[in-house]
N, C-alpha and C. Protein backbone atom coordinates (compact mmCIF):
# COMPACT_ATOMS: atom_id res chain seq x y z
N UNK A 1 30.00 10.11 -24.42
CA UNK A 1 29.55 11.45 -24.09
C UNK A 1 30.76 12.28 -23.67
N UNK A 2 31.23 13.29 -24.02
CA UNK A 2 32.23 14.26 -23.90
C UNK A 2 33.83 13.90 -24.24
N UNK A 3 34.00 12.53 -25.06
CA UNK A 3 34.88 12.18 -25.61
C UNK A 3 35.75 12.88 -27.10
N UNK A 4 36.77 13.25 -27.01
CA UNK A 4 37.69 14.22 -27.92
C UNK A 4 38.07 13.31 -28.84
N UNK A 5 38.34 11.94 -29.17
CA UNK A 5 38.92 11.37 -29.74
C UNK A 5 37.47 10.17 -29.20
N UNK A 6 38.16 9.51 -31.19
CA UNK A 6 37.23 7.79 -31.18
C UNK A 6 37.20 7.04 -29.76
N UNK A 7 36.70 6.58 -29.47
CA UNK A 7 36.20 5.48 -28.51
C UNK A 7 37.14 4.69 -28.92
N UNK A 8 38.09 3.29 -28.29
CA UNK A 8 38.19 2.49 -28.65
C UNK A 8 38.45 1.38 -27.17
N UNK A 9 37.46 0.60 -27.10
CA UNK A 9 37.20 -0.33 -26.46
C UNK A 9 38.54 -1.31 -25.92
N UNK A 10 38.88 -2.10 -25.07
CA UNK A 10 40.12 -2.62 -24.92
C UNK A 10 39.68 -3.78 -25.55
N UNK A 11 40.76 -4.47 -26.06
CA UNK A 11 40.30 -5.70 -27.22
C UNK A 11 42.21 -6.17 -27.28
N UNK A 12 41.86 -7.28 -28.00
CA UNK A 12 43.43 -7.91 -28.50
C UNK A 12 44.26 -7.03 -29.45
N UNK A 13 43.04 -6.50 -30.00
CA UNK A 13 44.19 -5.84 -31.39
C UNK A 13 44.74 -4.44 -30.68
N UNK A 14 44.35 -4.13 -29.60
CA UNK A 14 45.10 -2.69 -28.98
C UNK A 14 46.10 -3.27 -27.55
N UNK A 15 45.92 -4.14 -27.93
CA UNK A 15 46.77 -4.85 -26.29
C UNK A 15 46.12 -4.69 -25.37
N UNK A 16 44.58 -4.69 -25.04
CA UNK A 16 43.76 -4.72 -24.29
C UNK A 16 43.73 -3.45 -23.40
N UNK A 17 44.45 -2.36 -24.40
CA UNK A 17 44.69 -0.99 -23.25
C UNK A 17 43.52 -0.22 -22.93
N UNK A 18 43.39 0.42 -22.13
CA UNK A 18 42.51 1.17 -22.05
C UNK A 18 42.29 2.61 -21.77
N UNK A 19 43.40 3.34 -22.13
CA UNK A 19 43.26 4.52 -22.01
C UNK A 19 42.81 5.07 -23.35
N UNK A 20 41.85 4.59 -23.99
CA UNK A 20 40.99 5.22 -25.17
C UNK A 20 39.59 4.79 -24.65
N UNK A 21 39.03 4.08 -23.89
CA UNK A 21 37.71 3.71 -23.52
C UNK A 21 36.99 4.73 -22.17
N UNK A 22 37.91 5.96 -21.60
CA UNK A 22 37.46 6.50 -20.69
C UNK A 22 38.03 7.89 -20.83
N UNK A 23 36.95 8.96 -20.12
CA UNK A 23 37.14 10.31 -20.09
C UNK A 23 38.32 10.22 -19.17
N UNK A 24 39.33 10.98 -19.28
CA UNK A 24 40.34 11.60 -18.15
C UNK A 24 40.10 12.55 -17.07
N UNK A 25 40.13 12.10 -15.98
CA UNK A 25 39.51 13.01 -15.00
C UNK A 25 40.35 14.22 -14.99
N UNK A 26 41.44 14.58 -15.40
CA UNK A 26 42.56 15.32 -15.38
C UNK A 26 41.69 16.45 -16.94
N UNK A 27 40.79 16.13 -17.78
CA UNK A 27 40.38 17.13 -18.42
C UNK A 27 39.63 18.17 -17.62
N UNK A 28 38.66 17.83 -16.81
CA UNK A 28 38.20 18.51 -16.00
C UNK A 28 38.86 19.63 -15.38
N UNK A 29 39.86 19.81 -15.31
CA UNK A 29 41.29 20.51 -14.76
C UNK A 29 41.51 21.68 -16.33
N UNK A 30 41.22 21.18 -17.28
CA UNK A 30 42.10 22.02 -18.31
C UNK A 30 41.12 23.09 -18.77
N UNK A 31 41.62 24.58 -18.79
CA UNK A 31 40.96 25.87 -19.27
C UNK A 31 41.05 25.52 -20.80
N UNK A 32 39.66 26.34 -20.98
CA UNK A 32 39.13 26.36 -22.54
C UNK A 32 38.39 25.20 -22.60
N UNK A 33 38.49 23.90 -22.23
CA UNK A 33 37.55 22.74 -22.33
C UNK A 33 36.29 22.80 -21.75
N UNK A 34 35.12 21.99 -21.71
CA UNK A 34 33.53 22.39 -21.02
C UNK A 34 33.98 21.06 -20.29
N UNK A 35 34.86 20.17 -20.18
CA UNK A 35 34.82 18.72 -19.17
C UNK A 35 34.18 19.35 -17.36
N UNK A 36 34.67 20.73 -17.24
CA UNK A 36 34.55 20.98 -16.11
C UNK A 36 32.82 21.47 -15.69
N UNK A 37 32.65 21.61 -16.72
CA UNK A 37 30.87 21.61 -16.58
C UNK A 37 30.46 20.41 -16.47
N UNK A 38 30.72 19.31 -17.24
CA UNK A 38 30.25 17.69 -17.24
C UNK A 38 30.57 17.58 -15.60
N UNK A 39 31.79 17.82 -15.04
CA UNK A 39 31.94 17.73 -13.54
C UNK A 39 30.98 17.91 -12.61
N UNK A 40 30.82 19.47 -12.97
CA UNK A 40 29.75 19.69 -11.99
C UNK A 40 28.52 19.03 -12.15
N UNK A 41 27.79 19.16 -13.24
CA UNK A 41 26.68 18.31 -13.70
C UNK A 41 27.35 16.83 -12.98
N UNK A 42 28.00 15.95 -13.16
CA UNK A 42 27.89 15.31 -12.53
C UNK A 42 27.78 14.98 -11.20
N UNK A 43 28.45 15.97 -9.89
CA UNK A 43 28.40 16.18 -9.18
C UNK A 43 27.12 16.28 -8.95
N UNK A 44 26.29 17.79 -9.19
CA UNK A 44 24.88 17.95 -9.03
C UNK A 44 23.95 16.43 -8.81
N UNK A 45 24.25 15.75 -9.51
CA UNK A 45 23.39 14.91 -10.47
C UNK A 45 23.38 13.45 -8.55
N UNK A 46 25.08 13.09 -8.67
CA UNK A 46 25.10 12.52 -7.21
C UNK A 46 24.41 12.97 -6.18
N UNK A 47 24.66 14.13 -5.74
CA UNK A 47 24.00 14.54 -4.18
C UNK A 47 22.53 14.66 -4.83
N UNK A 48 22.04 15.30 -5.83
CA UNK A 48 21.08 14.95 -5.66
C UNK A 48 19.55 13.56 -5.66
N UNK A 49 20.66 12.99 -6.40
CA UNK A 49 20.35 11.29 -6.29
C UNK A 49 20.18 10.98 -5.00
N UNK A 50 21.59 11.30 -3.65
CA UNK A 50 21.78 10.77 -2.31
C UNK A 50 20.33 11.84 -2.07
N UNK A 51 20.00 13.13 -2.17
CA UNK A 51 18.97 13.63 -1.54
C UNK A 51 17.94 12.96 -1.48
N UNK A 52 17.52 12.42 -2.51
CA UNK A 52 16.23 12.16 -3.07
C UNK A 52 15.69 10.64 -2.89
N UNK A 53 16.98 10.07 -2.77
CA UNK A 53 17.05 8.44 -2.68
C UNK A 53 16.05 8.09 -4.02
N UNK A 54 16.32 8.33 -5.21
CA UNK A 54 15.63 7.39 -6.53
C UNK A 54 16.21 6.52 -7.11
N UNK A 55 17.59 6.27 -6.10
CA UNK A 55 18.37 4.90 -6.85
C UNK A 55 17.83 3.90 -5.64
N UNK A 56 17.23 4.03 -5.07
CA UNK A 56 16.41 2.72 -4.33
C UNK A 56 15.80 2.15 -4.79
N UNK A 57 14.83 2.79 -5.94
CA UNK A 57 13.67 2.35 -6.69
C UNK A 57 14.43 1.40 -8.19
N UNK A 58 14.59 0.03 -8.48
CA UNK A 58 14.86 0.00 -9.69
C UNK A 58 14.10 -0.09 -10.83
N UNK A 59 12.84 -0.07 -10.51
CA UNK A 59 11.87 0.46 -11.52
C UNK A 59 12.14 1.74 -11.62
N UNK A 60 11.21 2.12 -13.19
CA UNK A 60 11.23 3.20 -13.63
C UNK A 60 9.92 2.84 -14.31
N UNK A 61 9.09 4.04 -15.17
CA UNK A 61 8.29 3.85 -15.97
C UNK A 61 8.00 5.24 -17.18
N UNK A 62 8.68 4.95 -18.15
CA UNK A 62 8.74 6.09 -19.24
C UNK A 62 7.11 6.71 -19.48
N UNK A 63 7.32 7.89 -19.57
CA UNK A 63 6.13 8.52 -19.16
C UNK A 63 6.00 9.89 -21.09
N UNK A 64 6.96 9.86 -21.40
CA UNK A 64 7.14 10.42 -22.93
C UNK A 64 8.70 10.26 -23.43
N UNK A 65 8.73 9.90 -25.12
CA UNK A 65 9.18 10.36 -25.62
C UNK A 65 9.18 9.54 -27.07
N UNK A 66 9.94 11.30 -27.64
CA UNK A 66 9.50 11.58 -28.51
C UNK A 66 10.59 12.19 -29.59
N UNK A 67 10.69 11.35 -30.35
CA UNK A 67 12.45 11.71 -31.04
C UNK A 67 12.50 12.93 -31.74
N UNK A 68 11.24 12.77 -32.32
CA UNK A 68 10.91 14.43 -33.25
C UNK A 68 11.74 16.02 -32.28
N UNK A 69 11.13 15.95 -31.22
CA UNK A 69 10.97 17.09 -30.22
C UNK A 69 12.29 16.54 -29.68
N UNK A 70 12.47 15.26 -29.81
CA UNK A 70 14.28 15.21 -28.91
C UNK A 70 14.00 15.10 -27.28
N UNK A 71 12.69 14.70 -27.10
CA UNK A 71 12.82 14.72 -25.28
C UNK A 71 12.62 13.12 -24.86
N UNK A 72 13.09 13.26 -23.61
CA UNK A 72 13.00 11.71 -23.08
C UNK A 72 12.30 12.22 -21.27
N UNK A 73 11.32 11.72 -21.19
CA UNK A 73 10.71 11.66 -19.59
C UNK A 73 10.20 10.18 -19.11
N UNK A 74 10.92 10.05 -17.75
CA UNK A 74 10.48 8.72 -16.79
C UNK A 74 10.46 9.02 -15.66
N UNK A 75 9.42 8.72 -14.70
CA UNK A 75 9.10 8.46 -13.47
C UNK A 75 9.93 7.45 -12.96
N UNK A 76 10.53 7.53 -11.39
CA UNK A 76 10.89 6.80 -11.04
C UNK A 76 11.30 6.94 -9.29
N UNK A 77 11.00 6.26 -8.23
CA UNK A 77 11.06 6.36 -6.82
C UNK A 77 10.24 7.77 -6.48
N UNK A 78 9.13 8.39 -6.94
CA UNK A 78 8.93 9.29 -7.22
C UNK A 78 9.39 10.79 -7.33
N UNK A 79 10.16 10.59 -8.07
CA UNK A 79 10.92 11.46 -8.82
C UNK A 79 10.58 11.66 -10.30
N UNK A 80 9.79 12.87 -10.54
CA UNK A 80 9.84 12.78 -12.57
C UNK A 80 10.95 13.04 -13.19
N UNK A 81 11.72 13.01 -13.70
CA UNK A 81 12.73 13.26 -15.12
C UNK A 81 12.36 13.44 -16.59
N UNK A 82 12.64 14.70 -16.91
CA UNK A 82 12.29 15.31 -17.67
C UNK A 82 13.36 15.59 -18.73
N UNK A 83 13.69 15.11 -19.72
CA UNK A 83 15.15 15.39 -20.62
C UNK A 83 14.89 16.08 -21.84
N UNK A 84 15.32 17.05 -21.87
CA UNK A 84 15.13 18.09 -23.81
C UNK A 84 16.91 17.51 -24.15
N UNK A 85 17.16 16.90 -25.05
CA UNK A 85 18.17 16.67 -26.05
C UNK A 85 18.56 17.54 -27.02
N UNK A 86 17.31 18.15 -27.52
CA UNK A 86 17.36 19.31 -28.80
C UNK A 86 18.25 20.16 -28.77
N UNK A 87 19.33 20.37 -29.23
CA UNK A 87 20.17 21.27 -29.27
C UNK A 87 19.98 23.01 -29.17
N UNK A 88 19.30 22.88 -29.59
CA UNK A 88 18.74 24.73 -29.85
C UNK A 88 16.81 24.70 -29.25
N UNK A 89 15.90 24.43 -29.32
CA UNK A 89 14.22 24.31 -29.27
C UNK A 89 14.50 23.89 -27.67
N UNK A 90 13.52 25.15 -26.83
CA UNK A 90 13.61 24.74 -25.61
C UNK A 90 11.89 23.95 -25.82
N UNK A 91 12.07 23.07 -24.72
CA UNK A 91 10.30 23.15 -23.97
C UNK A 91 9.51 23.67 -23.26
N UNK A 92 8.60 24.30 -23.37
CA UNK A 92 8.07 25.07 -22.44
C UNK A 92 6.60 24.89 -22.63
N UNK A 93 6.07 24.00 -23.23
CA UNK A 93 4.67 23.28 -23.37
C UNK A 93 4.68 21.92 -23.28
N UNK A 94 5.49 21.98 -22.92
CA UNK A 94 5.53 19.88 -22.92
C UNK A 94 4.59 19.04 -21.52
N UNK A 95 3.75 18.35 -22.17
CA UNK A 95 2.97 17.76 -21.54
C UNK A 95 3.31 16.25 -21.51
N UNK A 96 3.78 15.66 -19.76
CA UNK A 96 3.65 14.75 -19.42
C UNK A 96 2.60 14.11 -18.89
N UNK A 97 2.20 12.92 -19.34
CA UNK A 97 0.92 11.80 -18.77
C UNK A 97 1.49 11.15 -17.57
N UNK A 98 1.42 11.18 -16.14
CA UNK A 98 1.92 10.33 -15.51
C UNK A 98 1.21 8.92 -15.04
N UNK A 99 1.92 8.11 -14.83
CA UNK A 99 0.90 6.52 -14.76
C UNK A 99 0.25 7.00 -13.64
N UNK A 100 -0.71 5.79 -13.58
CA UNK A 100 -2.02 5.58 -12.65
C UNK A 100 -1.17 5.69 -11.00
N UNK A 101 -1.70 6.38 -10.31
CA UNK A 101 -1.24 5.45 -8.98
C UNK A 101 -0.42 7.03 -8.41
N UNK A 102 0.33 8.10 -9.21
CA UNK A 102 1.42 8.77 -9.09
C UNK A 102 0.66 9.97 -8.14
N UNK A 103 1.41 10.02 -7.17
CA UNK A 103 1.09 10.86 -5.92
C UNK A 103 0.66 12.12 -6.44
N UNK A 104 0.00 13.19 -6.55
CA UNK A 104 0.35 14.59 -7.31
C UNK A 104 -0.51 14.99 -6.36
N UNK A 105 -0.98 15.10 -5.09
CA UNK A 105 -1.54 15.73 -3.82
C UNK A 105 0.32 16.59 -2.78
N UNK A 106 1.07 16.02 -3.55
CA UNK A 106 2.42 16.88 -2.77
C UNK A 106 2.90 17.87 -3.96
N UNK A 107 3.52 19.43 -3.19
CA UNK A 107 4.23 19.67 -3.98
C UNK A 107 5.10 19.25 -4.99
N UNK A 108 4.98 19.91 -6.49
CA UNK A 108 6.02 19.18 -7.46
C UNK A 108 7.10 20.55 -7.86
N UNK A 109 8.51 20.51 -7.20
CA UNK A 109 9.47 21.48 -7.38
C UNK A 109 10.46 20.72 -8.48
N UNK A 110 11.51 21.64 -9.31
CA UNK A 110 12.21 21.29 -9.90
C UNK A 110 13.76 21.56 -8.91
N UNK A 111 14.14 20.11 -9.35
CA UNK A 111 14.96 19.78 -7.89
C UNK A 111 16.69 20.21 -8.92
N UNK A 112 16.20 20.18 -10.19
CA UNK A 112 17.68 20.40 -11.25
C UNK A 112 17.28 21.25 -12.76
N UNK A 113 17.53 22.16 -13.13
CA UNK A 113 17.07 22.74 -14.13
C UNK A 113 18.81 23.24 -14.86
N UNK A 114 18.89 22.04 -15.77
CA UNK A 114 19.87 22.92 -17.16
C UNK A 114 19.90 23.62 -17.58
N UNK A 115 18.60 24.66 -18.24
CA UNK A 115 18.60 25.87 -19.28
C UNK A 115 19.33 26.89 -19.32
């Protein structure tokens, strides 16, 4: 994901190097590149993990998807996740089924919105 050049894995035939198997944190730094958006998104993505505590839970339970439409959604520590992939087609009718059992007597806010 946000790689400029092939992937190449450390192995015998490269001398086991590895400065082709990882993003450079030093792109993040360079004007004209989007690495510094992946930053923040990543950033975002941590604190709000530490907010929410849903890396406690190691279950999950996929709740849609659907390759046509390009989306991926899973429940998890109760937290929903909701993913559009589609390059261009937003969602704005997309109907999730959530499993049996799933709290929906509390407010449901969107805690991260991409668009």
């Amino acid at each position: 994901f946000g790689m400029i050049d092939p992937i190449d894995l450390p192995r015998a035939a490269n001398n086991y190097k590895k400065d082709k198997c990882a993003i450079p944190y030093k792109l993040a730094e360079t004007t004209g590149l989007k690495y510094k958006h992946l930053d923040i998104f990543d950033l975002f993505l941590n604190r709000l993990g530490a907010a929410l505590q849903w890396y406690k839970s190691p279950k999950h339970t996929i709740v849609a998807a659907d390759e046509e439409k390009k989306v991926l959604a899973w429940v998890r520590s109760g937290c929903i996740f909701a993913i559009n992939f589609h390059p261009h087609n937003e969602q704005t009718d997309l109907r999730i089924d959530l499993p049996k059992g799933t709290d929906l007597a509390r407010e449901v806010v969107v805690a991260l919105d991409t668009e």
